[in-house]
N, C-alpha and C. Protein backbone atom coordinates (compact mmCIF):
# COMPACT_ATOMS: atom_id res chain seq x y z
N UNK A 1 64.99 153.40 69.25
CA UNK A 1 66.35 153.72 69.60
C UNK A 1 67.27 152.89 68.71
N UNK A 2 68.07 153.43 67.86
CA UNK A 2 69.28 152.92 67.23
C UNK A 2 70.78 152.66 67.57
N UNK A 3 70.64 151.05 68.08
CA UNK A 3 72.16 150.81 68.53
C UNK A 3 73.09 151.37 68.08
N UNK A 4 74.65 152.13 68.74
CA UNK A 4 75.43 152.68 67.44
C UNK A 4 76.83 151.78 68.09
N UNK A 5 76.75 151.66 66.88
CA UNK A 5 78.23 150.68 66.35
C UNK A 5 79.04 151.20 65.21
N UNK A 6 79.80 150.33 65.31
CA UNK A 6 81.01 150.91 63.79
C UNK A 6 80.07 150.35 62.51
N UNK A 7 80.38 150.99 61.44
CA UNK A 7 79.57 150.62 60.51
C UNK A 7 80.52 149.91 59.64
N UNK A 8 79.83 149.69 58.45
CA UNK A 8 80.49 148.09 57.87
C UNK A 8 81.85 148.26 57.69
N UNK A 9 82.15 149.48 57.44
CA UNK A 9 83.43 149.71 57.17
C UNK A 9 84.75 149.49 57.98
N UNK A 10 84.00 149.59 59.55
CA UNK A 10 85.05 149.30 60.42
C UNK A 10 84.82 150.56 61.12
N UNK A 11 85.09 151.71 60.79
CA UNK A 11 85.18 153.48 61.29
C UNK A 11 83.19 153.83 62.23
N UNK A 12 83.96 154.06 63.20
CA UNK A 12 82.64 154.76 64.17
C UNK A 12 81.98 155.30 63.66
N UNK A 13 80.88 155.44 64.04
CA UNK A 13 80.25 157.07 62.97
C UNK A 13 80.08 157.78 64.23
N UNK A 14 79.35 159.06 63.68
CA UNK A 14 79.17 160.41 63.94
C UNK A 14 79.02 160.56 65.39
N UNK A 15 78.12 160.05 65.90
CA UNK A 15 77.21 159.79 67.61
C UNK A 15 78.61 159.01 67.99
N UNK A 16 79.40 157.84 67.67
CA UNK A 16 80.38 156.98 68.28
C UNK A 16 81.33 158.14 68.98
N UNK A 17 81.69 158.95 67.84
CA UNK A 17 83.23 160.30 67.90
C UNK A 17 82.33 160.98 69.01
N UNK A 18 81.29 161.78 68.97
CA UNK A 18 80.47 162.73 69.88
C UNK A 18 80.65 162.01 70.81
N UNK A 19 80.14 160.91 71.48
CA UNK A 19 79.88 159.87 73.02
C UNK A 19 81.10 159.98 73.35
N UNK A 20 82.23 159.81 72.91
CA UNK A 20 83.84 159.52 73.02
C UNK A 20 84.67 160.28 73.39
N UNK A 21 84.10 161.74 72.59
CA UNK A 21 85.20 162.74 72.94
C UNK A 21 84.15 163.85 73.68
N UNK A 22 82.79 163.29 74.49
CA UNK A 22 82.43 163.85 75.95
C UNK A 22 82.82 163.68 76.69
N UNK A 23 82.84 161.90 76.86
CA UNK A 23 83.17 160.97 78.38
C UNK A 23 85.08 161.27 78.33
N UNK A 24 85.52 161.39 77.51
CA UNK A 24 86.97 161.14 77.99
C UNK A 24 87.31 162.74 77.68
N UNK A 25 86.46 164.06 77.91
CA UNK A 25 86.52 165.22 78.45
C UNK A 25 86.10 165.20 79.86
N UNK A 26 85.05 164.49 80.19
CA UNK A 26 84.26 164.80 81.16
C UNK A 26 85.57 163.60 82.59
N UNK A 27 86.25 162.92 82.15
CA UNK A 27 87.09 161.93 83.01
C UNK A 27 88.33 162.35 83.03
N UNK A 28 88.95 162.74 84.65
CA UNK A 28 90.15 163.22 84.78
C UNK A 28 91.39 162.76 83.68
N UNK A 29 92.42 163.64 83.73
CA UNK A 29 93.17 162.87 82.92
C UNK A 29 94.01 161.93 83.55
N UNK A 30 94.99 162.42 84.76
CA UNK A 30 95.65 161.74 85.40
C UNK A 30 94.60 161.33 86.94
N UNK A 31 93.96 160.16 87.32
CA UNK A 31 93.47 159.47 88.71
C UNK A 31 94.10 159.35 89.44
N UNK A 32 93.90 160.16 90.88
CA UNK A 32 94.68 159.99 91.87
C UNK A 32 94.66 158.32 92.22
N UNK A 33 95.87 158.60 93.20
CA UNK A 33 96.20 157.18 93.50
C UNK A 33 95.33 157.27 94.70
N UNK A 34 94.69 155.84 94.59
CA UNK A 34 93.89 154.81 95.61
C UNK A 34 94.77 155.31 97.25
N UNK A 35 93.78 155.63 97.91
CA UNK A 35 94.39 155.20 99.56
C UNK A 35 94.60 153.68 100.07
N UNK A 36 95.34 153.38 100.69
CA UNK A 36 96.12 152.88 101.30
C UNK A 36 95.64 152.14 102.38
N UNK A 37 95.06 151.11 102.59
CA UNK A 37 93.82 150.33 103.92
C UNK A 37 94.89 150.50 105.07
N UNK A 38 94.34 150.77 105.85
CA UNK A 38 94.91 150.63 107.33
C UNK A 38 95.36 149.09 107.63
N UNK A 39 96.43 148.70 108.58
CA UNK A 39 96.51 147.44 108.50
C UNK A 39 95.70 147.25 110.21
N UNK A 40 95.29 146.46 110.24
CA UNK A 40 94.20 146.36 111.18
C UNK A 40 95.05 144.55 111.93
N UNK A 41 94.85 144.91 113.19
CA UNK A 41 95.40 143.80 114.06
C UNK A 41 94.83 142.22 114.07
N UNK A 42 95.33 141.66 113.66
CA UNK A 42 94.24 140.38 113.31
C UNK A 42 94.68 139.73 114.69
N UNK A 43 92.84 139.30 115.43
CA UNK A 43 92.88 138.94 116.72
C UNK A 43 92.55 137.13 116.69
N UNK A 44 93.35 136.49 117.13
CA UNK A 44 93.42 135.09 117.26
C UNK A 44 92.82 134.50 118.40
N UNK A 45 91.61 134.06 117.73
CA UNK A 45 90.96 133.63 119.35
C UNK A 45 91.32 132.47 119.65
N UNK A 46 91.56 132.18 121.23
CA UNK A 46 91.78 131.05 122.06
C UNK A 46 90.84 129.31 121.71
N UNK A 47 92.05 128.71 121.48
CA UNK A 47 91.60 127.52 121.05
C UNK A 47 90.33 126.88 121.88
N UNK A 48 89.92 127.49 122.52
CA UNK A 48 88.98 127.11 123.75
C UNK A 48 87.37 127.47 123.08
N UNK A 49 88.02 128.57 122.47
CA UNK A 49 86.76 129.18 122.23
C UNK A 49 85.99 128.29 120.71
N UNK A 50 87.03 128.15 120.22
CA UNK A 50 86.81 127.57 118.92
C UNK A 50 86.15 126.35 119.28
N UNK A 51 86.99 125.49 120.32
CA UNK A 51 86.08 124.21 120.53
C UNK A 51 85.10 124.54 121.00
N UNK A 52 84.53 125.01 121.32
CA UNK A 52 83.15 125.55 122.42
C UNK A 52 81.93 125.38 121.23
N UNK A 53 82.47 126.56 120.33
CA UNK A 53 81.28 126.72 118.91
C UNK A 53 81.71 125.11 118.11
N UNK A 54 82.30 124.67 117.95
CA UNK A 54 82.18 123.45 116.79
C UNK A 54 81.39 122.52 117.81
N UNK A 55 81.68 122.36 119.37
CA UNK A 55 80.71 121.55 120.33
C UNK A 55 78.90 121.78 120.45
N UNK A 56 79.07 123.41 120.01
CA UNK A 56 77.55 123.57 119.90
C UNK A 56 76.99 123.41 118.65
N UNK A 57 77.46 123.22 117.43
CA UNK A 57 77.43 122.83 116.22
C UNK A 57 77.28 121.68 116.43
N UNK A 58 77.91 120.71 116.68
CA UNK A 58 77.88 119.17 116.66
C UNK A 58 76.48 118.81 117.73
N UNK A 59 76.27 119.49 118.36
CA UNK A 59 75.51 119.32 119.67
C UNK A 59 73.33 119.56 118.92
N UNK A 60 73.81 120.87 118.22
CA UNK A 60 72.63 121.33 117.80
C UNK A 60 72.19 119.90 116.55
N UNK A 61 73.55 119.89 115.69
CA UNK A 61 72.73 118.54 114.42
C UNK A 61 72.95 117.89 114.94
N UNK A 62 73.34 117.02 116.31
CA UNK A 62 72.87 115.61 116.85
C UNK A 62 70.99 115.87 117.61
N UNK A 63 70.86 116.78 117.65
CA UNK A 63 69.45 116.89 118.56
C UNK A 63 68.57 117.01 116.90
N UNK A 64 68.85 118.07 116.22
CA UNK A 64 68.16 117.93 115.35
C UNK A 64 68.30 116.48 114.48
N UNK A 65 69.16 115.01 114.61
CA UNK A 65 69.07 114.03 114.07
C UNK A 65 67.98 113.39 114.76
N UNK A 66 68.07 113.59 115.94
CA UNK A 66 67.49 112.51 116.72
C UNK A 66 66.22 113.11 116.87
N UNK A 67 65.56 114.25 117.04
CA UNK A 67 64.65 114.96 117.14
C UNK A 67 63.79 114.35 116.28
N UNK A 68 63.78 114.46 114.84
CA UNK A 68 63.47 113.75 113.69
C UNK A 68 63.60 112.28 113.49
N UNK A 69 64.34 111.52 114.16
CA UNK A 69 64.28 110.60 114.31
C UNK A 69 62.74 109.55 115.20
N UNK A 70 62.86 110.52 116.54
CA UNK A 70 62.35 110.63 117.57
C UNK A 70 60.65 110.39 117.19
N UNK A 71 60.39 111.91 116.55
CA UNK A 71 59.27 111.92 115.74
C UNK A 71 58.90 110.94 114.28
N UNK A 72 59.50 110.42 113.85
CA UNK A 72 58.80 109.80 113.05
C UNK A 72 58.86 108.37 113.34
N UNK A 73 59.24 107.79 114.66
CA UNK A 73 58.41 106.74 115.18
C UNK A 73 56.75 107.04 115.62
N UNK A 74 56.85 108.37 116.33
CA UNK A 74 55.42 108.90 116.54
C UNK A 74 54.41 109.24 116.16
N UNK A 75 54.78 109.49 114.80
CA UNK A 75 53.99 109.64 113.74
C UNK A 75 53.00 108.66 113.47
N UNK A 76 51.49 108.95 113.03
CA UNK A 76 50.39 107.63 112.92
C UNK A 76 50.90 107.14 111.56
N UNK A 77 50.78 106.41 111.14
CA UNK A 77 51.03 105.63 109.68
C UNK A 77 49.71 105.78 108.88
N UNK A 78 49.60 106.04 107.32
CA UNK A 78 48.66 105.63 107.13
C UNK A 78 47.42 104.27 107.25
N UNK A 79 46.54 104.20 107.08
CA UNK A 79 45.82 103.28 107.56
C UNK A 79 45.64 102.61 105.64
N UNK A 80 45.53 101.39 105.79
CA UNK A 80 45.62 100.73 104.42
C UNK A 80 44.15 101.33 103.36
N UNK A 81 43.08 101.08 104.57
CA UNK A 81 41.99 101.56 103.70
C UNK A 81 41.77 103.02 103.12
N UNK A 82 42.62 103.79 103.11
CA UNK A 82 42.96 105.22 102.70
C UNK A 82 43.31 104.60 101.33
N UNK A 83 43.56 103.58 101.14
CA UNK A 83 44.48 103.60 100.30
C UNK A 83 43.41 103.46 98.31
N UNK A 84 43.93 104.10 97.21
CA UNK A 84 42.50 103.45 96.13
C UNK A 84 42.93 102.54 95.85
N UNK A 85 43.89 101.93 96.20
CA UNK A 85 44.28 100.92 95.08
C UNK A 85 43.31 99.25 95.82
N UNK A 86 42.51 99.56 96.83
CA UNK A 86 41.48 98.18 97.40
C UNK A 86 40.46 99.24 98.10
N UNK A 87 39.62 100.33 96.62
CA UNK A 87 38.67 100.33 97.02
C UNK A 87 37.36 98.82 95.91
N UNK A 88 36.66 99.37 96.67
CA UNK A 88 35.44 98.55 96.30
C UNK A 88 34.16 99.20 96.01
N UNK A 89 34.42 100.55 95.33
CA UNK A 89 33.70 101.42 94.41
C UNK A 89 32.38 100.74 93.24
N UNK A 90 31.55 100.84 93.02
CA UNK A 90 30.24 99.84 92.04
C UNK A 90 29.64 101.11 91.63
N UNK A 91 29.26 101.37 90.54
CA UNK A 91 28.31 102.42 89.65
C UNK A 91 27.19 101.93 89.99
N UNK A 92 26.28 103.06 90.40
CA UNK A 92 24.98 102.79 90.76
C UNK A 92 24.00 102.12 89.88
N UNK A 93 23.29 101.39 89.85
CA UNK A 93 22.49 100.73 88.50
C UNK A 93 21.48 102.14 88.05
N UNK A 94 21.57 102.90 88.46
CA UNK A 94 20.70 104.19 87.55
C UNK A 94 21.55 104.62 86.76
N UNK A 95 22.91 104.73 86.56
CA UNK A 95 23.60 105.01 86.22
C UNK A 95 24.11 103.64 84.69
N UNK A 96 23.95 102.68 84.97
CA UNK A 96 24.72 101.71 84.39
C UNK A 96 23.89 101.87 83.11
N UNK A 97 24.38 101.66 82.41
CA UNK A 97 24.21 101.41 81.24
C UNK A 97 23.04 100.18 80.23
N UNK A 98 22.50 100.33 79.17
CA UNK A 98 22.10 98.44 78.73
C UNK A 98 22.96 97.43 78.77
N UNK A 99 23.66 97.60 78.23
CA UNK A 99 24.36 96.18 78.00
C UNK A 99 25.85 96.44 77.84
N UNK A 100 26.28 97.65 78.16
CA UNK A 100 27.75 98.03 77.94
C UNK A 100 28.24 97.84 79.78
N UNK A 101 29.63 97.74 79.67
CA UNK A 101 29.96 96.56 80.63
C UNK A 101 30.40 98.14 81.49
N UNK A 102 30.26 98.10 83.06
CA UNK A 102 30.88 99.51 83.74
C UNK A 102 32.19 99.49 83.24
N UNK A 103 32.29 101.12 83.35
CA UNK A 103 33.69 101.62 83.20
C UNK A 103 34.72 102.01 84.54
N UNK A 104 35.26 101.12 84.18
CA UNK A 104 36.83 101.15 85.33
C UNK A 104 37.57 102.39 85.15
N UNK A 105 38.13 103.02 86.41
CA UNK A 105 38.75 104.51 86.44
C UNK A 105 40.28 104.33 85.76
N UNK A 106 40.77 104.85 85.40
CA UNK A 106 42.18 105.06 84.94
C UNK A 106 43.23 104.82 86.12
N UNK A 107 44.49 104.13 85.86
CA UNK A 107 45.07 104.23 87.13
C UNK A 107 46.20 105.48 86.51
């Protein structure tokens, strides 16, 4: 497929004029004018109500603070010996080598 553009000269070519003088046959000349939105009653709810939802908002992220809070006192901790950094790992002597010294893991 061959992009079509103006060519060096500046002037459209052939396919540019054809595409151009379809679409702006095929598109009214004069567009009716746009309708007109209804104006619609804007309803102001009672200051009551508003506090109600920002109280259950404030209400829901204080439970979810403390919730999480709550739980990760409860949580088990790891236990130290999980840990590699104090294992006490030894290469089996079938394994070891003559005289070359064991090899330590990468940290």
């Amino acid at each position: 497929m061959i992009a079509s553009s103006p060519t060096e000269s500046g002037q459209p070519d052939d396919l540019d004029r054809q595409l151009g003088a379809f679409f702006r046959g095929e598109a009214p000349k004069h567009w009716p004018a746009a309708p007109m939105p209804k104006r619609l009653a804007v309803v102001v709810r009672p200051a009551a109500t508003q506090y109600r939802g920002r109280l259950a908002l404030a209400a829901s992220v204080a439970a979810l603070l403390i919730g999480g809070w709550f739980l990760s006192g409860r949580l088990p901790s790891p236990t130290p010996s999980g840990s590699m950094d104090d294992t006490k790992a030894t290469v089996p002597s079938s394994l070891r080598g003559g005289s070359a010294p064991p090899v330590r893991p990468h940290r």
